[in-house]
N, C-alpha and C. Protein backbone atom coordinates (compact mmCIF):
# COMPACT_ATOMS: atom_id res chain seq x y z
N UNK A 1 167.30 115.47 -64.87
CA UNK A 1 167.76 114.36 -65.67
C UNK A 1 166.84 113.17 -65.44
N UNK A 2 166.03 112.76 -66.62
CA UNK A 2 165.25 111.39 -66.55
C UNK A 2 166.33 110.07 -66.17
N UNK A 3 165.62 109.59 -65.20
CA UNK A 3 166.21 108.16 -64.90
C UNK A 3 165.73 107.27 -66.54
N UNK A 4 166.63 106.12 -66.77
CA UNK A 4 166.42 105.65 -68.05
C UNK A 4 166.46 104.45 -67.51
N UNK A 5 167.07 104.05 -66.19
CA UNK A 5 167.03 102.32 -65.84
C UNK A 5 165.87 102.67 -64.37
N UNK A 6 165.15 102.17 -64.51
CA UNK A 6 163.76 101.78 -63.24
C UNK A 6 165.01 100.55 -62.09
N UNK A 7 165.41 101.01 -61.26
CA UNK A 7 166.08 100.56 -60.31
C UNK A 7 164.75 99.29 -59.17
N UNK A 8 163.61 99.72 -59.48
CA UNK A 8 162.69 98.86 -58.70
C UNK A 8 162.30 98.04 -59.71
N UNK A 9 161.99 96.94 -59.72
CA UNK A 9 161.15 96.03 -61.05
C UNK A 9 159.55 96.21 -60.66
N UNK A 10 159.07 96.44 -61.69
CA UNK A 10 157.21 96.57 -62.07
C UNK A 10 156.65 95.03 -61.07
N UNK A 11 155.91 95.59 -60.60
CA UNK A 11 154.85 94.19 -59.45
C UNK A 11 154.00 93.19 -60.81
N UNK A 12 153.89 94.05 -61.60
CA UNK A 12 152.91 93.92 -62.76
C UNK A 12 153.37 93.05 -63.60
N UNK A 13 152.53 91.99 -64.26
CA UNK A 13 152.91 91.75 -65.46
C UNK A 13 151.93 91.73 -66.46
N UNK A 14 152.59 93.00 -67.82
CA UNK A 14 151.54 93.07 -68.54
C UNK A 14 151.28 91.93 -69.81
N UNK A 15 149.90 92.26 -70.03
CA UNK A 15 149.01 90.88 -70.78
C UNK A 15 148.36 91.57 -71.69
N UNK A 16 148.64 91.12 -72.83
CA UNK A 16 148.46 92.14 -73.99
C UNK A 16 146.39 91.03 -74.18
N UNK A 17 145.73 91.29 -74.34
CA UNK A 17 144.55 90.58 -74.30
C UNK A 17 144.44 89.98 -75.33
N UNK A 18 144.73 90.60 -76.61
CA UNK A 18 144.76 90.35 -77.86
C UNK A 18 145.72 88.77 -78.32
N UNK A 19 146.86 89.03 -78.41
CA UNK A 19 147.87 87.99 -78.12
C UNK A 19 147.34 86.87 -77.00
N UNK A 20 146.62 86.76 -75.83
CA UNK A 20 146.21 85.86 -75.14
C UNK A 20 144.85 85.17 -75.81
N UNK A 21 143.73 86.20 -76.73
CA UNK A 21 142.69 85.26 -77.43
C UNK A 21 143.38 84.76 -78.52
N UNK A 22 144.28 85.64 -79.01
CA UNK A 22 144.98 84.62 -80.44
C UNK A 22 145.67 83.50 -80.40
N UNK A 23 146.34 83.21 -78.62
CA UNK A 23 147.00 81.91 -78.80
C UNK A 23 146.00 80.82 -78.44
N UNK A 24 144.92 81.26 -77.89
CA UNK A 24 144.01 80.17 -76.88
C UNK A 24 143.21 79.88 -78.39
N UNK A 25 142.59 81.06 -79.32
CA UNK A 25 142.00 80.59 -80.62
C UNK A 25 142.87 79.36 -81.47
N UNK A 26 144.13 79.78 -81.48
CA UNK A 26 145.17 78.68 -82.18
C UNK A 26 144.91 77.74 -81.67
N UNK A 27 145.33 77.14 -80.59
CA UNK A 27 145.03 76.14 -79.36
C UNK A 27 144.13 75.26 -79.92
N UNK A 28 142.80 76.04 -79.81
CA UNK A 28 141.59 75.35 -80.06
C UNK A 28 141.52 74.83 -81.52
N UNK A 29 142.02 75.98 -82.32
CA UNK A 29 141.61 75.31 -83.85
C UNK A 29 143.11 73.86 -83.79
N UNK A 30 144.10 74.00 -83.52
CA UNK A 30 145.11 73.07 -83.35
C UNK A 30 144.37 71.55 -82.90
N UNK A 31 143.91 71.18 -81.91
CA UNK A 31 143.03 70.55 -81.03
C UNK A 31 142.12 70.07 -82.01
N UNK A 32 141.04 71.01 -82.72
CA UNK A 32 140.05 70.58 -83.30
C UNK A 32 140.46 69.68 -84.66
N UNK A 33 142.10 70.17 -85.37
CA UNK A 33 142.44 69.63 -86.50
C UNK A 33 142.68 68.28 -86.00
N UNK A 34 143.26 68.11 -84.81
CA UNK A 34 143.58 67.06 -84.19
C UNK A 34 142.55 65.86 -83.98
N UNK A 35 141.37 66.26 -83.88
CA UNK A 35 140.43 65.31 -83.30
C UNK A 35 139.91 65.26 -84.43
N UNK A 36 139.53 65.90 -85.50
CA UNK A 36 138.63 65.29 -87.10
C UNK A 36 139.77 64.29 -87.51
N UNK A 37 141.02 64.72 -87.18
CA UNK A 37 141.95 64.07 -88.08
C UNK A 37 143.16 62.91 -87.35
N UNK A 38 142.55 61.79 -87.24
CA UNK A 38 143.02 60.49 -86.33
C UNK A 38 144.68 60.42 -87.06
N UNK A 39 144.48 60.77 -88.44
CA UNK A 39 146.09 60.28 -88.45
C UNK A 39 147.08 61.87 -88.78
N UNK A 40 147.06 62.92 -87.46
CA UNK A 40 146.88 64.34 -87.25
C UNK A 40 148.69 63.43 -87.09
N UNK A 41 149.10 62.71 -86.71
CA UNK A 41 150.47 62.46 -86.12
C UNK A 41 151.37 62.37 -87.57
N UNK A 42 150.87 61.78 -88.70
CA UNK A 42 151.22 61.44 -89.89
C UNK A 42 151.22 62.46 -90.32
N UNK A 43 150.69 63.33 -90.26
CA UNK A 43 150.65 64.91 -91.48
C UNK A 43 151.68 65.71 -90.73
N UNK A 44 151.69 65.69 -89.23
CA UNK A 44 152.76 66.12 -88.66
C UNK A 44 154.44 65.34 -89.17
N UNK A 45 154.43 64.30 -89.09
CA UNK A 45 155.73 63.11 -89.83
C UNK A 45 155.73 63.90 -91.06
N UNK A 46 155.20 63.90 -91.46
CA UNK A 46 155.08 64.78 -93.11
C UNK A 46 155.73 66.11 -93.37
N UNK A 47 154.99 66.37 -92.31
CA UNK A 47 155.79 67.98 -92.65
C UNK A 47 157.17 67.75 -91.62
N UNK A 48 157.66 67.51 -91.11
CA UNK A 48 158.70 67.20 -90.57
C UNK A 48 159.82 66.55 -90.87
N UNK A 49 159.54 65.34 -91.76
CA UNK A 49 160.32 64.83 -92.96
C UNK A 49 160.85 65.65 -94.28
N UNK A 50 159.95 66.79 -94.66
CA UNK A 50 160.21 67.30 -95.65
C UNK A 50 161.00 68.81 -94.96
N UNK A 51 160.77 69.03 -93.76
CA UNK A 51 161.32 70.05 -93.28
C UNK A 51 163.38 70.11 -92.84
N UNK A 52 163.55 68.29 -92.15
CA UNK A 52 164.26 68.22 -91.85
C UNK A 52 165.76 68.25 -93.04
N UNK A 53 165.67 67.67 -93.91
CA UNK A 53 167.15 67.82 -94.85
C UNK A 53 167.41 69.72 -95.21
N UNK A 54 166.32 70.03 -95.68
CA UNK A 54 166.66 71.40 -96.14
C UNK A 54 167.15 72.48 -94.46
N UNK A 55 166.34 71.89 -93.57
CA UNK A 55 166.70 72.74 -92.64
C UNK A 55 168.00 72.67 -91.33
N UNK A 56 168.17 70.95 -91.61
CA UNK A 56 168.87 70.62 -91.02
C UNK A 56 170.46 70.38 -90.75
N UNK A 57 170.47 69.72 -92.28
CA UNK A 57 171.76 69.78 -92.73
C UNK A 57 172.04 70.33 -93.95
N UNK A 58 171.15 71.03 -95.27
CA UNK A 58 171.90 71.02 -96.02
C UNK A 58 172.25 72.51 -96.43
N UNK A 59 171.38 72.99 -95.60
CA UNK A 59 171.97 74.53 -95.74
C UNK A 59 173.24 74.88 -94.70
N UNK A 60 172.96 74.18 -93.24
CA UNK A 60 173.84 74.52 -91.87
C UNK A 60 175.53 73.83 -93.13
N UNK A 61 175.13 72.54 -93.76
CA UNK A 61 176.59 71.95 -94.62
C UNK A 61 177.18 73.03 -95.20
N UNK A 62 176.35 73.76 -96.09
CA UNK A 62 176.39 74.83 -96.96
C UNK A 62 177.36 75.64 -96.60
N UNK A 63 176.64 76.75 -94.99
CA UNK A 63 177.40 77.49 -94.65
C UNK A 63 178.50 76.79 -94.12
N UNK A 64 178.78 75.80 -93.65
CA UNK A 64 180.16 75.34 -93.16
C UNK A 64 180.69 75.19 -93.78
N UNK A 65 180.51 74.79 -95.47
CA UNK A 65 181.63 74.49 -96.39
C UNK A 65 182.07 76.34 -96.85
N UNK A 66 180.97 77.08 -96.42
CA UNK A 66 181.50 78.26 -97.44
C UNK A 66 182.17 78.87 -96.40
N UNK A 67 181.94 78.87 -94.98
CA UNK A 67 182.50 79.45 -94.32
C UNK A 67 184.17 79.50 -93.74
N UNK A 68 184.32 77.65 -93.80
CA UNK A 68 185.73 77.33 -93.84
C UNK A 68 186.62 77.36 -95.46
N UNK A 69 186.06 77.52 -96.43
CA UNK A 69 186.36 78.00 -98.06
C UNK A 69 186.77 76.83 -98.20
N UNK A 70 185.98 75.16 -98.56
CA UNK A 70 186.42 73.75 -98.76
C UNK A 70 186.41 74.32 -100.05
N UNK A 71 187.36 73.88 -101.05
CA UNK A 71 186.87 73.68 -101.94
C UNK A 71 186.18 72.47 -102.80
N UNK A 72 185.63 72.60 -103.73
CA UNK A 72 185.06 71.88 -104.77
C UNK A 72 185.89 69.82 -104.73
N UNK A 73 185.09 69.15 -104.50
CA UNK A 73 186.29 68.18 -104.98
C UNK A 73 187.08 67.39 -104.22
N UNK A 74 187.97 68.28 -102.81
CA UNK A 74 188.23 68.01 -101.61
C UNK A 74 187.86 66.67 -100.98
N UNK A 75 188.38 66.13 -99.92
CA UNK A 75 187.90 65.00 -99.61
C UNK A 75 186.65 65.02 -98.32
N UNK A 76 186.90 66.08 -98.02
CA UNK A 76 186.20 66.96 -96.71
C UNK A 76 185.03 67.71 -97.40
N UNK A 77 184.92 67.91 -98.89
CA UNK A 77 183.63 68.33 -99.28
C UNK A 77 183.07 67.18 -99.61
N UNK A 78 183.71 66.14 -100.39
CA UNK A 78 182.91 64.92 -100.97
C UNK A 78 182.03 64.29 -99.35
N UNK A 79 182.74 63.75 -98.20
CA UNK A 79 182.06 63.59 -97.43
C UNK A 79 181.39 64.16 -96.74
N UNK A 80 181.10 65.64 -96.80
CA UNK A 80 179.88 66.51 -96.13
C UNK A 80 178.85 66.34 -97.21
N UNK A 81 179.26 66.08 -98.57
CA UNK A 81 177.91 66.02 -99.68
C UNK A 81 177.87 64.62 -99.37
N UNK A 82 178.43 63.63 -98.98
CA UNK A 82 178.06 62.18 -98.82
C UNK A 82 177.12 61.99 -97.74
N UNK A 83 177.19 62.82 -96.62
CA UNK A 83 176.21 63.18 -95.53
C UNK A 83 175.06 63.68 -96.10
N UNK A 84 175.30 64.68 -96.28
CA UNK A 84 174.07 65.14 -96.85
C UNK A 84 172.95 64.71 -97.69
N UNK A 85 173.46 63.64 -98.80
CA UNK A 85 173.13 62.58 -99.27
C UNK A 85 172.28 62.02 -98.48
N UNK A 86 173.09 61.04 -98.02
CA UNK A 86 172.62 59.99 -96.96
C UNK A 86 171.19 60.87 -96.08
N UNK A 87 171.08 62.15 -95.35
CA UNK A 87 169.62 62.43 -95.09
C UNK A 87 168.83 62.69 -95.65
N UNK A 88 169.41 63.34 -96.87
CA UNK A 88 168.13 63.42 -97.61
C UNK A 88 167.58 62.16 -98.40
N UNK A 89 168.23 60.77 -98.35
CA UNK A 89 167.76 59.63 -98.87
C UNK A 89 167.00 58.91 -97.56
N UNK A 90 166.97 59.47 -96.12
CA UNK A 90 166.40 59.34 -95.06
C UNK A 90 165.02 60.21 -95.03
N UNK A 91 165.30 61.46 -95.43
CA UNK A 91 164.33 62.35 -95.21
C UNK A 91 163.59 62.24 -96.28
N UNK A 92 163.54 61.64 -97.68
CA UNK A 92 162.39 60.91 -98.51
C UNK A 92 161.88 59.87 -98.11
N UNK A 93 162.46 58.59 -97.47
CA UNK A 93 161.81 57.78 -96.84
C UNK A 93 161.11 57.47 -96.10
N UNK A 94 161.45 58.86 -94.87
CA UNK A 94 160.29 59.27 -93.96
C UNK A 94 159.44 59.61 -94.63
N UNK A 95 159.37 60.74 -95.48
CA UNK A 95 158.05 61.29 -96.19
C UNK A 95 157.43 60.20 -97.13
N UNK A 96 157.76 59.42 -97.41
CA UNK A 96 157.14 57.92 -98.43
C UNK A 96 156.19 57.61 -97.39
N UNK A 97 156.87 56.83 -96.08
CA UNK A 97 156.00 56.81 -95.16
C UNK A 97 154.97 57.35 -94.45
N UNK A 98 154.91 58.69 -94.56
CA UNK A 98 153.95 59.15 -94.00
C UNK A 98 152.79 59.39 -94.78
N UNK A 99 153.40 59.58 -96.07
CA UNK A 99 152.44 59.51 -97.27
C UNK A 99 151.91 58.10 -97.23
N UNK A 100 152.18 57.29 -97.24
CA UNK A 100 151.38 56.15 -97.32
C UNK A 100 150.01 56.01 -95.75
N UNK A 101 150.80 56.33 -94.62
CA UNK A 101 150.19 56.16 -93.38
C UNK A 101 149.23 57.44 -93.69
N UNK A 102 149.46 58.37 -94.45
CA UNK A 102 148.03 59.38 -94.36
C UNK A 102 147.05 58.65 -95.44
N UNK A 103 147.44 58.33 -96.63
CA UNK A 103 146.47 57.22 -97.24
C UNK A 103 145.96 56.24 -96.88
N UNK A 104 146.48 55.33 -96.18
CA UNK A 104 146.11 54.19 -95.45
C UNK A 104 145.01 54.69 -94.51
N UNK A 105 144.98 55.45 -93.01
CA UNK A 105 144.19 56.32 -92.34
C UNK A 105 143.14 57.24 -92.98
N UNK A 106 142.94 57.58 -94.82
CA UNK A 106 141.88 58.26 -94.90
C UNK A 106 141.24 56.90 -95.55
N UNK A 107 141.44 55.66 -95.83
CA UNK A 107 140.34 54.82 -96.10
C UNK A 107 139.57 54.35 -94.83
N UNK A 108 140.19 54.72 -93.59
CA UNK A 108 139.20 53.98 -92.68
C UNK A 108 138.88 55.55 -91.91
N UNK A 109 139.00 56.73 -92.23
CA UNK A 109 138.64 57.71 -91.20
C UNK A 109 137.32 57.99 -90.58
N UNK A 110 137.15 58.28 -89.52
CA UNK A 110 136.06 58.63 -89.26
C UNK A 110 135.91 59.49 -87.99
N UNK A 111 136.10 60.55 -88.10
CA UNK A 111 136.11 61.96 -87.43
C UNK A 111 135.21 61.46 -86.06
N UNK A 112 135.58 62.01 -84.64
CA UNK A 112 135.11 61.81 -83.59
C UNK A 112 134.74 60.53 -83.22
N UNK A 113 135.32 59.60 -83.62
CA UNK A 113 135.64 58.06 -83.23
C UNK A 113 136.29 57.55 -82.84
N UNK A 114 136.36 56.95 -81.31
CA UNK A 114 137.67 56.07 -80.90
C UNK A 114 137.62 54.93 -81.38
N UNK A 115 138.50 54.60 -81.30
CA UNK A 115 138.88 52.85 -81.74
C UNK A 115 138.46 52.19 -80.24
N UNK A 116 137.73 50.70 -80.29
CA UNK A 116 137.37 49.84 -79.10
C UNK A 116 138.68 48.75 -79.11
């Protein structure tokens, strides 16, 4: 009868080589987008603003309204859509902003330059 549980744990830990050049390659190209691109923090705000309503609240609202069966109308649905509202009139404002701060930053860019 094959043993199926290893009662000793492995000394070893294996390192797939492949997976270790692909994250250190990411790394680097990550890094490099970072340093051509001074306002690298703003494109990040960007995608993060546009990420947060859909991912945050208005699907997690979604399943909570379908999961507890609110219906339509309710006073407990009007104020989860009044929430929901309210971030996503947050989560355009962020993205206004960052859109402007990535415009603003490509009139003065200049790749591998610190500021004095």
């Amino acid at each position: 009868m094959a043993l199926l549980w290893n009662p000793r744990p492995s000394s070893s830990v294996p390192v797939a080589p492949l997976k270790l050049v692909l994250r250190t390659v990411i790394i680097m190209f990550t890094t490099l987008v970072a340093m051509l691109l001074p306002f690298f923090n703003a494109v990040l705000g960007l995608i993060g603003a546009l990420g947060f309503w859909p991912l945050s609240v208005y699907f997690p609202v979604s399943m909570h309204i379908a999961r507890l069966s609110i219906r339509r109308g309710e006073g407990r649905w009007w104020s989860l859509q009044a929430m929901s509202f309210v971030c996503l009139l947050i989560s355009l404002a962020a993205s206004i902003g960052s859109v402007q701060d990535i415009v603003h930053n490509l009139k003065t860019a200049t790749p591998f330059k610190t500021v004095d």
